[in-house]
C-alpha atoms as a PDB file:
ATOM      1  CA  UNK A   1     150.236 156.390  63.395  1.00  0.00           C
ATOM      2  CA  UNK A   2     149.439 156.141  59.556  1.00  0.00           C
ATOM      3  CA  UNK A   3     151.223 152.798  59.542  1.00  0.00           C
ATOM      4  CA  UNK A   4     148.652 151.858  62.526  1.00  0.00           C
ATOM      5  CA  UNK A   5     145.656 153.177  60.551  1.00  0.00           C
ATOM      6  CA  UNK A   6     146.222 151.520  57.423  1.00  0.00           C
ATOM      7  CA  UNK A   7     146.772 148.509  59.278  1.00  0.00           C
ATOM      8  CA  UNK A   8     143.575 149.077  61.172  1.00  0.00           C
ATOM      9  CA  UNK A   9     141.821 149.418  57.661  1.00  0.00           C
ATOM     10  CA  UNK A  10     143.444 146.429  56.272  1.00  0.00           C
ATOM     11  CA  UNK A  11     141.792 143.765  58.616  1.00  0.00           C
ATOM     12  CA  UNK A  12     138.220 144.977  57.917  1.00  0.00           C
ATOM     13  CA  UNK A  13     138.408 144.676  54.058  1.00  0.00           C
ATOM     14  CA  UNK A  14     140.370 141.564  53.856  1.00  0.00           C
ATOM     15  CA  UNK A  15     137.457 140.292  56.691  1.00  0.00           C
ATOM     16  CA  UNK A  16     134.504 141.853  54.362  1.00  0.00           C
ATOM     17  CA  UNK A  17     136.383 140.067  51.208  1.00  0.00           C
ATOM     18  CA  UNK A  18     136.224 137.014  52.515  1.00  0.00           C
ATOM     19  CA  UNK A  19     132.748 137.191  53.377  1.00  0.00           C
ATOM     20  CA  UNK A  20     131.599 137.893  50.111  1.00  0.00           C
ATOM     21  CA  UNK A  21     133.574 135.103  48.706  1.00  0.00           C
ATOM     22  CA  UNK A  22     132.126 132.747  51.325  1.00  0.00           C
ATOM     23  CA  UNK A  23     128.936 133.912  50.478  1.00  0.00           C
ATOM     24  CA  UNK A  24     129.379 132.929  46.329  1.00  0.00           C
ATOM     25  CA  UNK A  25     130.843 136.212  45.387  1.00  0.00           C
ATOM     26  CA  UNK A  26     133.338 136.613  42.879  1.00  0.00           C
ATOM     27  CA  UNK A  27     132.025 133.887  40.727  1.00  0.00           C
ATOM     28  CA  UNK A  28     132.576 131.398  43.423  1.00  0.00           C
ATOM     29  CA  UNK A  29     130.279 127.859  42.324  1.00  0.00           C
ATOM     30  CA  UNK A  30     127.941 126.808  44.701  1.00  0.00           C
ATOM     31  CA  UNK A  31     128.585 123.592  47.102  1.00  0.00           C
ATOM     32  CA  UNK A  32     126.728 120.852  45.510  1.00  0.00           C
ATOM     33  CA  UNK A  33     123.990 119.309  46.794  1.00  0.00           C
ATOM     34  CA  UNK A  34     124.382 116.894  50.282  1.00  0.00           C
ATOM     35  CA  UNK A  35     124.135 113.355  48.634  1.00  0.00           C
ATOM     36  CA  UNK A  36     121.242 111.002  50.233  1.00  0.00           C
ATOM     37  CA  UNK A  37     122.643 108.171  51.904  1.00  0.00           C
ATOM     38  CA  UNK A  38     122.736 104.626  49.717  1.00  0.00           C
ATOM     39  CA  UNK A  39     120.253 102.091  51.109  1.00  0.00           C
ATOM     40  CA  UNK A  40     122.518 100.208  53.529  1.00  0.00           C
ATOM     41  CA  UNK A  41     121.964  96.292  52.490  1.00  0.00           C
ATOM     42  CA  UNK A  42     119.648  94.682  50.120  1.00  0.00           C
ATOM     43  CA  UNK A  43     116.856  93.993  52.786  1.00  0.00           C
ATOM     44  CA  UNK A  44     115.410  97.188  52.394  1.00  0.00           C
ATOM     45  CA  UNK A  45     113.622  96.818  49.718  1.00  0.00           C
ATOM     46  CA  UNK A  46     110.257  97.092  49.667  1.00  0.00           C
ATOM     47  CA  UNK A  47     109.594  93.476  47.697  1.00  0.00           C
ATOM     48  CA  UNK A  48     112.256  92.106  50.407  1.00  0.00           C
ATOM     49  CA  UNK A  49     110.278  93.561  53.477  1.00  0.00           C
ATOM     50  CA  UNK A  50     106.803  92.314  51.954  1.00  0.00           C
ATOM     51  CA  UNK A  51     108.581  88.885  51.779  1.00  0.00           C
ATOM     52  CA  UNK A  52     109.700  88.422  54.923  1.00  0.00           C
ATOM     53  CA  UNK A  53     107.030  90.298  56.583  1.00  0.00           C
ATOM     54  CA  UNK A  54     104.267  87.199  54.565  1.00  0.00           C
ATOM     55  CA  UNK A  55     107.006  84.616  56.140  1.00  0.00           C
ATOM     56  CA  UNK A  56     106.818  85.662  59.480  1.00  0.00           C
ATOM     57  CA  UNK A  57     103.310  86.043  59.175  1.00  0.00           C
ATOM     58  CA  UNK A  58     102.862  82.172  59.263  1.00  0.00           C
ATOM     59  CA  UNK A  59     103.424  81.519  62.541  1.00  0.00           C
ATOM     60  CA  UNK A  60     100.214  79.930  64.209  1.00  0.00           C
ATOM     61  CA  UNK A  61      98.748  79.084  61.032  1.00  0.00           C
ATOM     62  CA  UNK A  62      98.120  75.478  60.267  1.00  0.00           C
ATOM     63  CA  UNK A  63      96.339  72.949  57.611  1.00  0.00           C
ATOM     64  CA  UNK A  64      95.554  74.754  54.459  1.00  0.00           C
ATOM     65  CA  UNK A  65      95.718  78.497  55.645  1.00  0.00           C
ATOM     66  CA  UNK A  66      99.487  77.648  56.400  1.00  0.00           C
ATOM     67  CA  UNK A  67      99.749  76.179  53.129  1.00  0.00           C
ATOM     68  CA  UNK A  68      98.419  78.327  51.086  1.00  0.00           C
ATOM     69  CA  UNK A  69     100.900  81.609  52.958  1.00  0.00           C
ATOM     70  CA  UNK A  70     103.680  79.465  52.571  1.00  0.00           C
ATOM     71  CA  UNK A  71     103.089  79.747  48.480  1.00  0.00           C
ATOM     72  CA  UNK A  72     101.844  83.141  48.881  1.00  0.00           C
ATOM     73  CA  UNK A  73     105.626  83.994  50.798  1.00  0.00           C
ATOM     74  CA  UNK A  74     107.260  81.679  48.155  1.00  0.00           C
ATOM     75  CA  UNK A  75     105.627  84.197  45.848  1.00  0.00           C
ATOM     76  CA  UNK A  76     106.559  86.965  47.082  1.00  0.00           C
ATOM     77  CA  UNK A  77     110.532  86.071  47.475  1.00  0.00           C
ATOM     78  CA  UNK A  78     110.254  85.240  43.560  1.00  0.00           C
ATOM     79  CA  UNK A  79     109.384  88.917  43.006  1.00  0.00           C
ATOM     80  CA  UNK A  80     111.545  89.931  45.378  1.00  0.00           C
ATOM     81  CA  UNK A  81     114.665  87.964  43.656  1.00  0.00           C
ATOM     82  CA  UNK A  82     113.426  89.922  40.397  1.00  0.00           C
ATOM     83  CA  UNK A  83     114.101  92.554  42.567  1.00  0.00           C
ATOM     84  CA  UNK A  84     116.911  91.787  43.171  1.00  0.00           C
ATOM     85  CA  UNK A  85     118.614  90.390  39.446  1.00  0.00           C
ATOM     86  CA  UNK A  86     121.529  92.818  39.983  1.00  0.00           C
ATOM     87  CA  UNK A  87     122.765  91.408  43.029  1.00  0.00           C
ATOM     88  CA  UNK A  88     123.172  87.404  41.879  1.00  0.00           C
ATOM     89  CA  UNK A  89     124.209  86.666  45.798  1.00  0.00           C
ATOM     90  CA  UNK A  90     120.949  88.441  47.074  1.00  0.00           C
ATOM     91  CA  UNK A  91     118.665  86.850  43.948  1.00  0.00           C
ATOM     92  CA  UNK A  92     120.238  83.340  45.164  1.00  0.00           C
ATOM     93  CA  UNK A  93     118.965  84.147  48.626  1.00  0.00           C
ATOM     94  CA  UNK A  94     115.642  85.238  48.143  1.00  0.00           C
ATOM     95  CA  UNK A  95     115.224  82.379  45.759  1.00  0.00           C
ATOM     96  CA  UNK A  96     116.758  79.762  48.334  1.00  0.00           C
ATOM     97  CA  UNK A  97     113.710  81.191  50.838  1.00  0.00           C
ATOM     98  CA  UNK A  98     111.195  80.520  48.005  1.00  0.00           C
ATOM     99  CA  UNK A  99     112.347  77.001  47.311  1.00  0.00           C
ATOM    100  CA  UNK A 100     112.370  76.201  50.916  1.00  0.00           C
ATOM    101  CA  UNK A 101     108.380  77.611  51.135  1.00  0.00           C
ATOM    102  CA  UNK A 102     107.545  75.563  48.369  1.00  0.00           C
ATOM    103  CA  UNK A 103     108.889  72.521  49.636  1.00  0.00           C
ATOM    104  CA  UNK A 104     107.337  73.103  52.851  1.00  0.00           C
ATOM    105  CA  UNK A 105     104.202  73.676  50.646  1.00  0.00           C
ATOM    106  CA  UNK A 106     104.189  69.766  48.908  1.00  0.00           C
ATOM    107  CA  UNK A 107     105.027  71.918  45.686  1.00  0.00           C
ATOM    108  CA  UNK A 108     108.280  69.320  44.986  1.00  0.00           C
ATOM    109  CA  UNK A 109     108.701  70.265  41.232  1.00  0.00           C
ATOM    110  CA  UNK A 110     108.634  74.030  42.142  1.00  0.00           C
ATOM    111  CA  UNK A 111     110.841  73.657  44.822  1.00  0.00           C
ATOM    112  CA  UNK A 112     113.476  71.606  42.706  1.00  0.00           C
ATOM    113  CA  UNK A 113     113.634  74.013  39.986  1.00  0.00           C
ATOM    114  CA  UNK A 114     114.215  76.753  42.979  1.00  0.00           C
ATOM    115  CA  UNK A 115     117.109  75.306  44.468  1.00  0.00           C
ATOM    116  CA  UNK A 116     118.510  74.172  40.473  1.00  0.00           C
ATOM    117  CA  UNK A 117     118.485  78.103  40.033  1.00  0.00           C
ATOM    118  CA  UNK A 118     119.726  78.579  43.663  1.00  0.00           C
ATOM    119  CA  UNK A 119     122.961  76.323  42.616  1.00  0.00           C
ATOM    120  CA  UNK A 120     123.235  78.341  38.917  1.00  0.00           C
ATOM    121  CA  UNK A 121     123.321  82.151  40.702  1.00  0.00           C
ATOM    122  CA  UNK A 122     125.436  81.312  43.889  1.00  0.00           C
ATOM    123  CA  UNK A 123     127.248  77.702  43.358  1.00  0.00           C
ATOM    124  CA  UNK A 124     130.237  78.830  45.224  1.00  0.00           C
ATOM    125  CA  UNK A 125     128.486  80.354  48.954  1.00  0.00           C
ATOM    126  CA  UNK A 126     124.729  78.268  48.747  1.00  0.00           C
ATOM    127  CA  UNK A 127     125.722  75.192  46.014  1.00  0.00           C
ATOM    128  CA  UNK A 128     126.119  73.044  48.903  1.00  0.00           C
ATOM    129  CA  UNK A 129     123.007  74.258  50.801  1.00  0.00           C
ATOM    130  CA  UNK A 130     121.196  73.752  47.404  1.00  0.00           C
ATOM    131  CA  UNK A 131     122.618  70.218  46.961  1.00  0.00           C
ATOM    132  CA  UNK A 132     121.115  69.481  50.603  1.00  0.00           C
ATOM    133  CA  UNK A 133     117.599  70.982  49.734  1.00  0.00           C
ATOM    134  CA  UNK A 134     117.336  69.154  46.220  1.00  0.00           C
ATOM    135  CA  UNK A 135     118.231  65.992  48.009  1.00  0.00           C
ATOM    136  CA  UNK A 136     115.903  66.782  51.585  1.00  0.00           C
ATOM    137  CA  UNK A 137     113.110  66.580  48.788  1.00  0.00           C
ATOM    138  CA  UNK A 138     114.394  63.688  47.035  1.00  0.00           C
ATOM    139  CA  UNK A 139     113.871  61.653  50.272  1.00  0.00           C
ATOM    140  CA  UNK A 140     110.683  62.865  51.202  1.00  0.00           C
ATOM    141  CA  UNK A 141     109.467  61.464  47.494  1.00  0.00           C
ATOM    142  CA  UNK A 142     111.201  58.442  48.822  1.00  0.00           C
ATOM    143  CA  UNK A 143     113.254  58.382  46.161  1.00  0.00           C
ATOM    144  CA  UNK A 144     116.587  57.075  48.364  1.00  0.00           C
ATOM    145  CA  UNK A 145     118.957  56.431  45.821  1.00  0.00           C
ATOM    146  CA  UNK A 146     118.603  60.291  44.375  1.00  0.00           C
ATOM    147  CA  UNK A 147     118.631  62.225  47.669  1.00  0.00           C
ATOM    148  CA  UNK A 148     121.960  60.047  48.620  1.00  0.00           C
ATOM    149  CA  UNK A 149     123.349  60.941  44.980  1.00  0.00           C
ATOM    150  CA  UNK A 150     122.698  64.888  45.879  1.00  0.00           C
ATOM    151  CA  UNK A 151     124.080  64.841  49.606  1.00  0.00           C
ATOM    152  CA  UNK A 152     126.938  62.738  47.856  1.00  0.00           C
ATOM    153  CA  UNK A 153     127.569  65.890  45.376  1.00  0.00           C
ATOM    154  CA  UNK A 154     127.125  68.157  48.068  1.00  0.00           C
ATOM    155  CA  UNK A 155     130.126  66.471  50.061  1.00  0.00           C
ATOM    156  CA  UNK A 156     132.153  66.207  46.956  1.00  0.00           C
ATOM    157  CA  UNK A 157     132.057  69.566  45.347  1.00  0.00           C
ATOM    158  CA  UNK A 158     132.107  71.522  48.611  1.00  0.00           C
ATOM    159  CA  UNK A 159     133.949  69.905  51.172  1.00  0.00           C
ATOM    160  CA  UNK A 160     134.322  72.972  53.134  1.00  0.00           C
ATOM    161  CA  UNK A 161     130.717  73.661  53.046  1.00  0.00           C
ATOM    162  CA  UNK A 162     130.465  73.898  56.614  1.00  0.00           C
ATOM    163  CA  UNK A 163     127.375  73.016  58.315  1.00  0.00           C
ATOM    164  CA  UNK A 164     125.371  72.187  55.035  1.00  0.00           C
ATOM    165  CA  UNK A 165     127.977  69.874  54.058  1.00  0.00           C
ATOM    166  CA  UNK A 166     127.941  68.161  57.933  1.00  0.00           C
ATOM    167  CA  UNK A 167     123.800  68.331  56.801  1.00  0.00           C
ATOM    168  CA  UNK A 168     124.707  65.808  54.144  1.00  0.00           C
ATOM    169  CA  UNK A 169     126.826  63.337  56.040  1.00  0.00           C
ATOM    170  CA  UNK A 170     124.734  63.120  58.227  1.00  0.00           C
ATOM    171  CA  UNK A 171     121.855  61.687  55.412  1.00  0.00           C
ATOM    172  CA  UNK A 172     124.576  59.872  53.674  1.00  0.00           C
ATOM    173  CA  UNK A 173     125.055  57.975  57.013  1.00  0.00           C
ATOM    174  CA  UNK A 174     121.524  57.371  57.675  1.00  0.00           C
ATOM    175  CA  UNK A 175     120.476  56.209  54.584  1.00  0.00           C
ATOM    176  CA  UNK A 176     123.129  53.859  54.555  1.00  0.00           C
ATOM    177  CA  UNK A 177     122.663  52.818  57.857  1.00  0.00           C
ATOM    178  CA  UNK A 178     118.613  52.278  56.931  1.00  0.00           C
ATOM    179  CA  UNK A 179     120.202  50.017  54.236  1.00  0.00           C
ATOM    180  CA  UNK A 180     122.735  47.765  56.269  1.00  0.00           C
ATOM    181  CA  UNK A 181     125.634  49.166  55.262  1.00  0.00           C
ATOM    182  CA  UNK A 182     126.798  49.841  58.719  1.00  0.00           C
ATOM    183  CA  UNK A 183     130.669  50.684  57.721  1.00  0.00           C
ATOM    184  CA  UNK A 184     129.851  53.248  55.444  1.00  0.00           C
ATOM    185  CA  UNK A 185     127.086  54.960  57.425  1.00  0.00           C
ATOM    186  CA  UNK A 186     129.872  54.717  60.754  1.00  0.00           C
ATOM    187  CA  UNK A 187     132.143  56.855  58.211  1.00  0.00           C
ATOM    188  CA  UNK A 188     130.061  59.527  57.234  1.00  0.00           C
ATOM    189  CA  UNK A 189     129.218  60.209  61.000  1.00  0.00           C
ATOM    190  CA  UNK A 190     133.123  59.667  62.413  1.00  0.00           C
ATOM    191  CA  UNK A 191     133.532  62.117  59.217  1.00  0.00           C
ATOM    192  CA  UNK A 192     131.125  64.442  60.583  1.00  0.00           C
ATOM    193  CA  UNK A 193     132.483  64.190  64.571  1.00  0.00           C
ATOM    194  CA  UNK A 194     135.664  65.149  63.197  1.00  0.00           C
ATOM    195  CA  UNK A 195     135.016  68.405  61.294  1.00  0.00           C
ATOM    196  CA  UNK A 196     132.494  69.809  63.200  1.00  0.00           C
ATOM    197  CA  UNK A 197     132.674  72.757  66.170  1.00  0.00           C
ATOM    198  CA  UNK A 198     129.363  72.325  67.086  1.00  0.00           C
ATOM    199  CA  UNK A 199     129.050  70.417  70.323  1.00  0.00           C
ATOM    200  CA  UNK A 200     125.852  68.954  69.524  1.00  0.00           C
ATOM    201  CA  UNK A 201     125.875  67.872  66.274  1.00  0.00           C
ATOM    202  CA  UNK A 202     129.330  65.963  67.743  1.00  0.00           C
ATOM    203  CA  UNK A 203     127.654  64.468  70.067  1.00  0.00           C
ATOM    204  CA  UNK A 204     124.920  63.531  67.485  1.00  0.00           C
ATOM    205  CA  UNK A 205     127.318  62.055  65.066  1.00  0.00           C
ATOM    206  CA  UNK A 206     128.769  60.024  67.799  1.00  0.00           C
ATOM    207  CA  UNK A 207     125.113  59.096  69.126  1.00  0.00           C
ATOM    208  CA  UNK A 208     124.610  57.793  65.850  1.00  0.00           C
ATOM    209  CA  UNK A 209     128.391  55.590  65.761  1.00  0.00           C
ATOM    210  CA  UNK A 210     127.082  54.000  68.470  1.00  0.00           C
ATOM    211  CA  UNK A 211     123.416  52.731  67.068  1.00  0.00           C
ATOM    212  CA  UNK A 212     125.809  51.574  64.260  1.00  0.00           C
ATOM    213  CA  UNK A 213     127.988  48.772  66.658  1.00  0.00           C
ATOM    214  CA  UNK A 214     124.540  48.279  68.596  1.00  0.00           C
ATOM    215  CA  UNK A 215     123.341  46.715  65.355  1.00  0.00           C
ATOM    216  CA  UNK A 216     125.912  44.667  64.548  1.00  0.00           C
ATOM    217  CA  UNK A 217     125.572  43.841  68.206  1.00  0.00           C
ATOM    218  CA  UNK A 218     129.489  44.622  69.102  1.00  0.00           C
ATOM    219  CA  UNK A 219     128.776  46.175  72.601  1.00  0.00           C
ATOM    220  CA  UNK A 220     132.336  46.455  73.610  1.00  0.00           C
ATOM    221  CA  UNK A 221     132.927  48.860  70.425  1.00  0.00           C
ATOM    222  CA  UNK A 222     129.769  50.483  71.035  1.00  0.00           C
ATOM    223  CA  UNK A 223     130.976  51.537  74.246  1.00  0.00           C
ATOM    224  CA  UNK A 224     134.673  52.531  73.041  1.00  0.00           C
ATOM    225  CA  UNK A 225     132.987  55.059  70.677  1.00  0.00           C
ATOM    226  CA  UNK A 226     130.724  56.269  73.311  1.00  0.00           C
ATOM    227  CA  UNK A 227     134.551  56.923  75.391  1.00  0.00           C
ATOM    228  CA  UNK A 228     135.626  58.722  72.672  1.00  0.00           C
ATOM    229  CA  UNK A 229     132.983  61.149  72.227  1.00  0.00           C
ATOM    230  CA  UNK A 230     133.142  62.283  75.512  1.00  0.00           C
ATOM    231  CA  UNK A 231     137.179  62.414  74.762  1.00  0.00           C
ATOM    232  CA  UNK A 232     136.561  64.706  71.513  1.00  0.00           C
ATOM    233  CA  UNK A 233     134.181  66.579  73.240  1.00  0.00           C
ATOM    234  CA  UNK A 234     135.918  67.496  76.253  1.00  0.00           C
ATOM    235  CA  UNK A 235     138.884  68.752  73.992  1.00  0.00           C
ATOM    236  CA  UNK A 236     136.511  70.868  72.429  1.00  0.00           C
ATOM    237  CA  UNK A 237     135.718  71.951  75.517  1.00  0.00           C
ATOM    238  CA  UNK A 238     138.735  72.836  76.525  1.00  0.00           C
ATOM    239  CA  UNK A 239     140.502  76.782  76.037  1.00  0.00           C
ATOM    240  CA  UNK A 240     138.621  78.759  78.920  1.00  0.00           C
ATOM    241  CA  UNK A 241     135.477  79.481  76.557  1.00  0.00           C
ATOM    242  CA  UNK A 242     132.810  79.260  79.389  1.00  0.00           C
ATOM    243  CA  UNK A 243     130.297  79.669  76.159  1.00  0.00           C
ATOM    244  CA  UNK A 244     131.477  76.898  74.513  1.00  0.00           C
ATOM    245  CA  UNK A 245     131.985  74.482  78.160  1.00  0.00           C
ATOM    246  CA  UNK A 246     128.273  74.863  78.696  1.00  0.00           C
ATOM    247  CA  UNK A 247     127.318  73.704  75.330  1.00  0.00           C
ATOM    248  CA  UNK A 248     129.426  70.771  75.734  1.00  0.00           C
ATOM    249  CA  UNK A 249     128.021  70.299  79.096  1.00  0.00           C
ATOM    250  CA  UNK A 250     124.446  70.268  77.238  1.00  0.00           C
ATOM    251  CA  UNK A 251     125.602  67.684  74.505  1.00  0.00           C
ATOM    252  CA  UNK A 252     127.162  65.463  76.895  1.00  0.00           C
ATOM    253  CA  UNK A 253     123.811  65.435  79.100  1.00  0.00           C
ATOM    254  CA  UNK A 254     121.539  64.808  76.288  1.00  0.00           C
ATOM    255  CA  UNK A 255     123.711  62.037  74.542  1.00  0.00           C
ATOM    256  CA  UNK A 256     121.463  58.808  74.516  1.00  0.00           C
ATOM    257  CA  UNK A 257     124.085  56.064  73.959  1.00  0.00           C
ATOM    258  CA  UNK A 258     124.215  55.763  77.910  1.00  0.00           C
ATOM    259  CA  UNK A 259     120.977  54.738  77.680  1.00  0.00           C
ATOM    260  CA  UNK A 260     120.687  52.813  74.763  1.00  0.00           C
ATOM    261  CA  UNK A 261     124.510  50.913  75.726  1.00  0.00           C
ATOM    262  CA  UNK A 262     122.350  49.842  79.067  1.00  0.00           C
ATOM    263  CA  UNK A 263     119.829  48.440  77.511  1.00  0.00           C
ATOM    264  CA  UNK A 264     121.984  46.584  75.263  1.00  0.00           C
ATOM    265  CA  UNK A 265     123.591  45.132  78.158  1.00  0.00           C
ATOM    266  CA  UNK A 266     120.528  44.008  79.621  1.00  0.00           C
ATOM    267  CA  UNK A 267     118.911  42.237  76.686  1.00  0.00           C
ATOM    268  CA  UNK A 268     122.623  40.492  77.083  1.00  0.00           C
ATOM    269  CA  UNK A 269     122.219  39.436  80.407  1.00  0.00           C
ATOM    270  CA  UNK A 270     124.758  41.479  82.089  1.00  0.00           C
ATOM    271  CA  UNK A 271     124.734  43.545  84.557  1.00  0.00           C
ATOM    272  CA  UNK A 272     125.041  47.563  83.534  1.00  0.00           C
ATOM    273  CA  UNK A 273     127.768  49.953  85.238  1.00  0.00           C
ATOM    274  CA  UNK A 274     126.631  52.889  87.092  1.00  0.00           C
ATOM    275  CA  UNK A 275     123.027  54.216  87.471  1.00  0.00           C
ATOM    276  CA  UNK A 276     119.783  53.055  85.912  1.00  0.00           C
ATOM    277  CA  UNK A 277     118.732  53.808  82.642  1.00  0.00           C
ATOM    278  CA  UNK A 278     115.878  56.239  82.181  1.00  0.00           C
ATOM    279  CA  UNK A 279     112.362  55.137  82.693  1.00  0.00           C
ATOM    280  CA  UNK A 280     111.241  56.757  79.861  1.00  0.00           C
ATOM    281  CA  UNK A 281     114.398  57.242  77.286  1.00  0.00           C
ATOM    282  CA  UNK A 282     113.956  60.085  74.477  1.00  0.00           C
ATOM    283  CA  UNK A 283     112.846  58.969  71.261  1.00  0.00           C
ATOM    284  CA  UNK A 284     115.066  57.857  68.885  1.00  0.00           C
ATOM    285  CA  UNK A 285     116.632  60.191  66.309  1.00  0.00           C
END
């Protein structure tokens, strides 16, 4: 019975102990303070929301309104890069938006020395997108031979630059193609055809192959590249991707070489295979 008792009295005061060291007895510390959570990403900033919110904010605006909240957004991503001079990937970024604003803006020497910082904070994940933006406004100032030295560079430097690096091909192909040289532009787009998983820009690229052997007036090569685009875009087609089939589906529908390989033939003299050519054919590229 005595055992049973002190038993009996044990349990109570081990069960008040504890309480009174759960409760910071006995020189027990405190629990420290819950920690707030870290921002999550560098968008939430308030110089960061302003920016974008001034961006978005110039949708329906035209002439000089438009204009003049395109440099107002430009200047707000320049603060917000400020902002943001920790974080050289997120400074690049917020600067990129700026130097696309001002360019959008007619402010070309702004612009240039946007994307020149662009390419000094993030060469390695936005060099190549830089190379494309310093050369986009190269060409608008007509100034050919520049803009094809950038896309060039571009191509060089980042070859696995994904679509900004396709960007550039594309230019170098067109600009030589606007100058005659029909072999080089055809490489830069059979360059572009090949490394690319976008339907659409394949079937661009190929699009443009074609316009290349339609101007040197070789019809039976113009329509060998047309077979081979829908070849290459069929295998990309291909691996049960219902997704993907439907966008080749789209690219293959709006291809224009049917069209433009018909007229071809007609201005020839001969007589087209398979249904007429559209009355009234998209515009050309």
């Amino acid at each position: 019975m005595r055992e049973r008792r002190k038993a009996g009295l044990l349990v109570p005061g081990l069960f008040a102990l504890g309480m009174v060291l759960g409760a910071g007895g006995l020189g027990a510390q405190e629990s420290p303070p819950a920690k707030k959570p870290a921002p999550r990403g560098r968008y939430v900033l308030p110089q960061v929301r302003e920016a974008r919110a001034l961006e978005g904010a110039l949708k329906g605006l035209k002439g000089e309104k438009r204009r003049e909240a395109q440099l107002e957004a430009a200047r707000a991503w320049a603060k917000a890069a400020e902002a943001l001079k920790d974080d050289p990937g997120g400074a690049a970024r917020a600067v990129m938006r700026e130097a696309i604003l001002l360019g959008l803006a007619g402010e070309g020497k702004d612009a240039e020395a946007a994307w020149q910082r662009v390419l000094q904070l993030d060469p390695d994940r936005l060099g190549a997108r830089a190379l494309v933006g310093l050369g986009d406004l190269a060409r608008r100032a007509r100034k050919t031979g520049k803009a094809l030295e950038f896309y060039q560079e571009a191509v060089k430097r980042f070859p696995k630059g994904g679509a900004p690096v396709q960007q550039a091909l594309l230019w170098v192909g067109k600009l030589h193609m606007k100058a005659g040289r029909m072999d080089k532009a055809r490489e830069a787009f059979l360059q572009v055809a090949r490394i690319t998983t976008s339907a659409g820009r394949m079937a661009y690229a190929y699009d443009l192959v074609v316009r290349t052997w339609l101007r040197q007036g070789d019809l039976e090569k113009a329509k060998a590249a047309y077979e081979e685009a829908k070849d290459a875009l069929a295998r990309l087609g291909r691996g049960g991707d219902k997704r993907k089939a439907k966008a080749v589906a789209r690219a293959l529908a709006g291809m224009r070489s049917p069209a433009r390989i018909e007229r071809a033939l007609r201005a020839a003299g001969k007589k087209p295979a398979g249904k007429e050519a559209p009355k009234n054919p998209e515009r050309r590229p």
